[in-house]
C-alpha atoms as a PDB file:
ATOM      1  CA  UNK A   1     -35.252 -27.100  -2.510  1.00  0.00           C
ATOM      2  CA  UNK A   2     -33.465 -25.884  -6.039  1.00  0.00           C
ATOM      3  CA  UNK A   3     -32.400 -22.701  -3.800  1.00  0.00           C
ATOM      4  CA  UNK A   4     -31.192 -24.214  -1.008  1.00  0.00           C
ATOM      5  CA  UNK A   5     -29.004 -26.690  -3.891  1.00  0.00           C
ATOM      6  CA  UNK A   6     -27.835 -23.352  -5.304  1.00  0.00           C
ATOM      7  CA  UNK A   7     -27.265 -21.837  -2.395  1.00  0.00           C
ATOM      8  CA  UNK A   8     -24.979 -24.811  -0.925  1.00  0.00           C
ATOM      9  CA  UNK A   9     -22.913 -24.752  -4.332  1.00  0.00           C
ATOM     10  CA  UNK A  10     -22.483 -20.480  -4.405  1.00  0.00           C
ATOM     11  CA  UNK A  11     -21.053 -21.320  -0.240  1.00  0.00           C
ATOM     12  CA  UNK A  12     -18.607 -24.285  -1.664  1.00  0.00           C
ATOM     13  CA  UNK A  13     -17.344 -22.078  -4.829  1.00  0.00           C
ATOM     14  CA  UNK A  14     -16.674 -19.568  -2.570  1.00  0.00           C
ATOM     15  CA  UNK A  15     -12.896 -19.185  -1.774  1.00  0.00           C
ATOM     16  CA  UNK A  16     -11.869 -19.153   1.741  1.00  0.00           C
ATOM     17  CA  UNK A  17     -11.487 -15.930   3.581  1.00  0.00           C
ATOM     18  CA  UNK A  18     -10.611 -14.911   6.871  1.00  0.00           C
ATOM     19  CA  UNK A  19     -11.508 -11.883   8.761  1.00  0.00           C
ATOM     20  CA  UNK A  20     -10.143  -8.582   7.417  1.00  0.00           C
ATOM     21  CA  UNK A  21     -10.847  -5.133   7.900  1.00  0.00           C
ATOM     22  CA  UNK A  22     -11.869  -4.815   3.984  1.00  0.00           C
ATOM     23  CA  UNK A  23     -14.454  -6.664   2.272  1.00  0.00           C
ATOM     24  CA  UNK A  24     -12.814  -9.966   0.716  1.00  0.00           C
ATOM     25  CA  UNK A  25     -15.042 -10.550  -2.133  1.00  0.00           C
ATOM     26  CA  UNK A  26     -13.305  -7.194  -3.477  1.00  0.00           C
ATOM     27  CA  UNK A  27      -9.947  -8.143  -3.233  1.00  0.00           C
ATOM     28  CA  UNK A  28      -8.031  -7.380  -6.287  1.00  0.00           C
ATOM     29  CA  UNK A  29      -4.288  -7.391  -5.556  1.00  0.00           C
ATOM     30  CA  UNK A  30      -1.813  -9.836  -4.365  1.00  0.00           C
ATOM     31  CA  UNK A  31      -1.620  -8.453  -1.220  1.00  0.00           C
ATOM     32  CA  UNK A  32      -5.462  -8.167  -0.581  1.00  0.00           C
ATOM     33  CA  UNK A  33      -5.784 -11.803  -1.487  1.00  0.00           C
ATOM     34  CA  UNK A  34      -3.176 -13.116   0.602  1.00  0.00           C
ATOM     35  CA  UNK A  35      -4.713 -11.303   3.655  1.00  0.00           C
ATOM     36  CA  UNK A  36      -7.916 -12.966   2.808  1.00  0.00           C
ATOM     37  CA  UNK A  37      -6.607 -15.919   2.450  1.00  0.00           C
ATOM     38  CA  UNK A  38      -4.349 -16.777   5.816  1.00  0.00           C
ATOM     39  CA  UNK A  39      -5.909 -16.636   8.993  1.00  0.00           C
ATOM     40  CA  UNK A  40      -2.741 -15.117  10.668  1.00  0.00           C
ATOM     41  CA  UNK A  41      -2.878 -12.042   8.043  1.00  0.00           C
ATOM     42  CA  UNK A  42      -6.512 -11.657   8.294  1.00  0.00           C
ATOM     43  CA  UNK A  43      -5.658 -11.140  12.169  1.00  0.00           C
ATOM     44  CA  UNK A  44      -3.010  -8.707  11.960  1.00  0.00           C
ATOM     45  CA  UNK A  45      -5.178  -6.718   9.538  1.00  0.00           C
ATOM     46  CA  UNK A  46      -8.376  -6.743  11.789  1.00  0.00           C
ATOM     47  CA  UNK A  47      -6.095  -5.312  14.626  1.00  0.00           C
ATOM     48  CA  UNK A  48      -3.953  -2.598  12.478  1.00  0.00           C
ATOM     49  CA  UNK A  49      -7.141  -1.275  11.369  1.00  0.00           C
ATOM     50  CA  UNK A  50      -8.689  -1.429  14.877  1.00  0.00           C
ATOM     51  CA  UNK A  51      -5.746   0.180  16.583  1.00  0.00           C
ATOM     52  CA  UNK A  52      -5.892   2.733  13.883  1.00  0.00           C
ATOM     53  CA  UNK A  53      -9.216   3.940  14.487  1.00  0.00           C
ATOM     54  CA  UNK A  54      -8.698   4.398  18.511  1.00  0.00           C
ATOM     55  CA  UNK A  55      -5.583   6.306  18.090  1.00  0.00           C
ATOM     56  CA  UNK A  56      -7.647   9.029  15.131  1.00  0.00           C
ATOM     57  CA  UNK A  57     -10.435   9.085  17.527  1.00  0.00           C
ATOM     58  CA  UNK A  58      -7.861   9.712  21.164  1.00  0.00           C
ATOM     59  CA  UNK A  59      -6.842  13.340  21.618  1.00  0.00           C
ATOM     60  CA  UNK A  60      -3.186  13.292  20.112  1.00  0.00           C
ATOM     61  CA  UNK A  61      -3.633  16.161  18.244  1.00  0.00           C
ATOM     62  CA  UNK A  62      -3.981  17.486  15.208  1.00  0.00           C
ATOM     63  CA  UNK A  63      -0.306  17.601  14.397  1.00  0.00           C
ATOM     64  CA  UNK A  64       0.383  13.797  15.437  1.00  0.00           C
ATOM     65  CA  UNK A  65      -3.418  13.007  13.780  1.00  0.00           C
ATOM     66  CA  UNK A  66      -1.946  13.888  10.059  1.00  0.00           C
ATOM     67  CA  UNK A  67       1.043  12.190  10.644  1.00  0.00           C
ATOM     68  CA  UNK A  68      -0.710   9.014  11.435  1.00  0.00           C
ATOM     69  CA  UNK A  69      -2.881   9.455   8.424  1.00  0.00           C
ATOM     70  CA  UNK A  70       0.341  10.206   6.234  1.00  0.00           C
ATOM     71  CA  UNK A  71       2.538   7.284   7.733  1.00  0.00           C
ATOM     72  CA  UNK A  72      -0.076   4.917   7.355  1.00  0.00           C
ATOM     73  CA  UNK A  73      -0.482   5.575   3.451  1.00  0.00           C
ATOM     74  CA  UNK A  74       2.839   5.313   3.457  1.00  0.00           C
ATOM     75  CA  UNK A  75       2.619   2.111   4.885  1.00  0.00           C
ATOM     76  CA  UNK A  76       0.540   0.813   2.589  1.00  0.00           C
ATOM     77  CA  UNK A  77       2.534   1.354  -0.289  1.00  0.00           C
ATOM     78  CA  UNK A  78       5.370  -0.241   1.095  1.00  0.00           C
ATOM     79  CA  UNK A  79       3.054  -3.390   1.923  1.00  0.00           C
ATOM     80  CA  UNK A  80       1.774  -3.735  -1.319  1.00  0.00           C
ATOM     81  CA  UNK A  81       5.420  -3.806  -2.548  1.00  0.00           C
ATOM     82  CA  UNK A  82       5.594  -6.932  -0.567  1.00  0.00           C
ATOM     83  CA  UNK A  83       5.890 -10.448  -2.637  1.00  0.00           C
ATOM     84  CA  UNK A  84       5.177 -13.056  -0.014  1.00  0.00           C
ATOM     85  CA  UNK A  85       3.116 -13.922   3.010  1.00  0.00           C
ATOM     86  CA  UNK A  86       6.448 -13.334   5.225  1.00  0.00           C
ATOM     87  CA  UNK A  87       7.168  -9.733   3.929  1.00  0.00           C
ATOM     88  CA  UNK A  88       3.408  -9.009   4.722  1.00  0.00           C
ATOM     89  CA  UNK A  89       3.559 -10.331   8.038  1.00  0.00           C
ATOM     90  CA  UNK A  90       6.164  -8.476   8.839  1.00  0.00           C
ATOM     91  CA  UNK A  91       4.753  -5.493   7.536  1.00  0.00           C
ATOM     92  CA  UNK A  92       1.900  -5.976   9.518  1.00  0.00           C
ATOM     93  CA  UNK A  93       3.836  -6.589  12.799  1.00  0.00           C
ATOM     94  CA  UNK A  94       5.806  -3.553  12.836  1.00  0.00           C
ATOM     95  CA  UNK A  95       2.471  -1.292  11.743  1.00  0.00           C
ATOM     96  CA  UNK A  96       0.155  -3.194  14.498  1.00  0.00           C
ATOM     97  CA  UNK A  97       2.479  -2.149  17.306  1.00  0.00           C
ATOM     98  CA  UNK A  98       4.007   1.505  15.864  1.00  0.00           C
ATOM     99  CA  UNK A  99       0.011   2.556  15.515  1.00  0.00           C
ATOM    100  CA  UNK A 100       0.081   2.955  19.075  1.00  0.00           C
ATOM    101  CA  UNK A 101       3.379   4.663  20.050  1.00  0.00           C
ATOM    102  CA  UNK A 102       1.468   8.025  19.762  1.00  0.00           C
ATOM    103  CA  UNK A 103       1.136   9.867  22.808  1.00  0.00           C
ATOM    104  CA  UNK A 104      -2.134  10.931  24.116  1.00  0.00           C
ATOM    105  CA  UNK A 105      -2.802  14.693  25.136  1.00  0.00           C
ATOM    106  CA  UNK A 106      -5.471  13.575  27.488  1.00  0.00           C
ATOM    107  CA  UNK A 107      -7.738  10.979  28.314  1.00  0.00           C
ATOM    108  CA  UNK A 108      -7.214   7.274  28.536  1.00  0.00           C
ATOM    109  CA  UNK A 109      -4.612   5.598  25.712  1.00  0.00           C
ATOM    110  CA  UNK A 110      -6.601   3.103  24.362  1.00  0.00           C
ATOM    111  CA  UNK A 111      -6.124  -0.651  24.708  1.00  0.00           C
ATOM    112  CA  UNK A 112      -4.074  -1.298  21.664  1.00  0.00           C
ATOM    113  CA  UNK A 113      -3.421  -4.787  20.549  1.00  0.00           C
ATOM    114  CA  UNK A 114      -0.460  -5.942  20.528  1.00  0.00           C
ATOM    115  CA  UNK A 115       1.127  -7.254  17.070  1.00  0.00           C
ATOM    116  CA  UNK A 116       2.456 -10.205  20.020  1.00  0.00           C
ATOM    117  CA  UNK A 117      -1.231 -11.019  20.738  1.00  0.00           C
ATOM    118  CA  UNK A 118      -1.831 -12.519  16.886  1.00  0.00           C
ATOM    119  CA  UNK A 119      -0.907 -15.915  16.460  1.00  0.00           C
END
């Protein structure tokens, strides 16, 4: 009984969080938080990071494969620059859908989400 007490208390102290592609109990910037902590950002970060791992893993080619890896970076230190929810949603928008804009050699594009889709 005195675990399942604790245990109700450690799942009450426990801030919100909303699904994110990182793990939120880490979260240690502004940025990280406020994904972590609105549902919409949580969203657009569960897809960016989805999308992100079908385009590496489609044949676009080594050449378009390092610039994906070198605009994303890039990405992220512009989006950690951001100082409010609607600067990181933004962010987030733009990323989501310019993931996919890669061209495929061969094979199937993937089935990207669309930044549109989150709500």
């Amino acid at each position: 009984m005195k675990s399942l007490v604790i245990a109700a208390v450690l799942t009450l102290a426990t801030p919100l969080s909303y699904a994110a592609s990182f793990d939120c109990q880490k979260a240690s910037s502004s940025v990280e938080k406020a994904i972590c902590s609105n549902p919409t950002l949580g969203k657009l970060d569960e897809a960016l990071a989805e999308n992100y791992r079908y385009m590496m893993a489609s044949n676009i080619g080594d050449g378009a494969r390092k610039d994906l890896r070198q605009t994303q970076r890039a990405w992220v230190a512009k989006r950690n620059k951001c100082a409010d929810g609607a600067c990181i949603e933004a962010a987030y928008r733009s990323r989501v859908d310019d993931v996919c804009d890669y061209p495929v050699i061969s094979g199937i594009h993937p089935n990207c989400t669309s930044s549109d889709e989150i709500k």
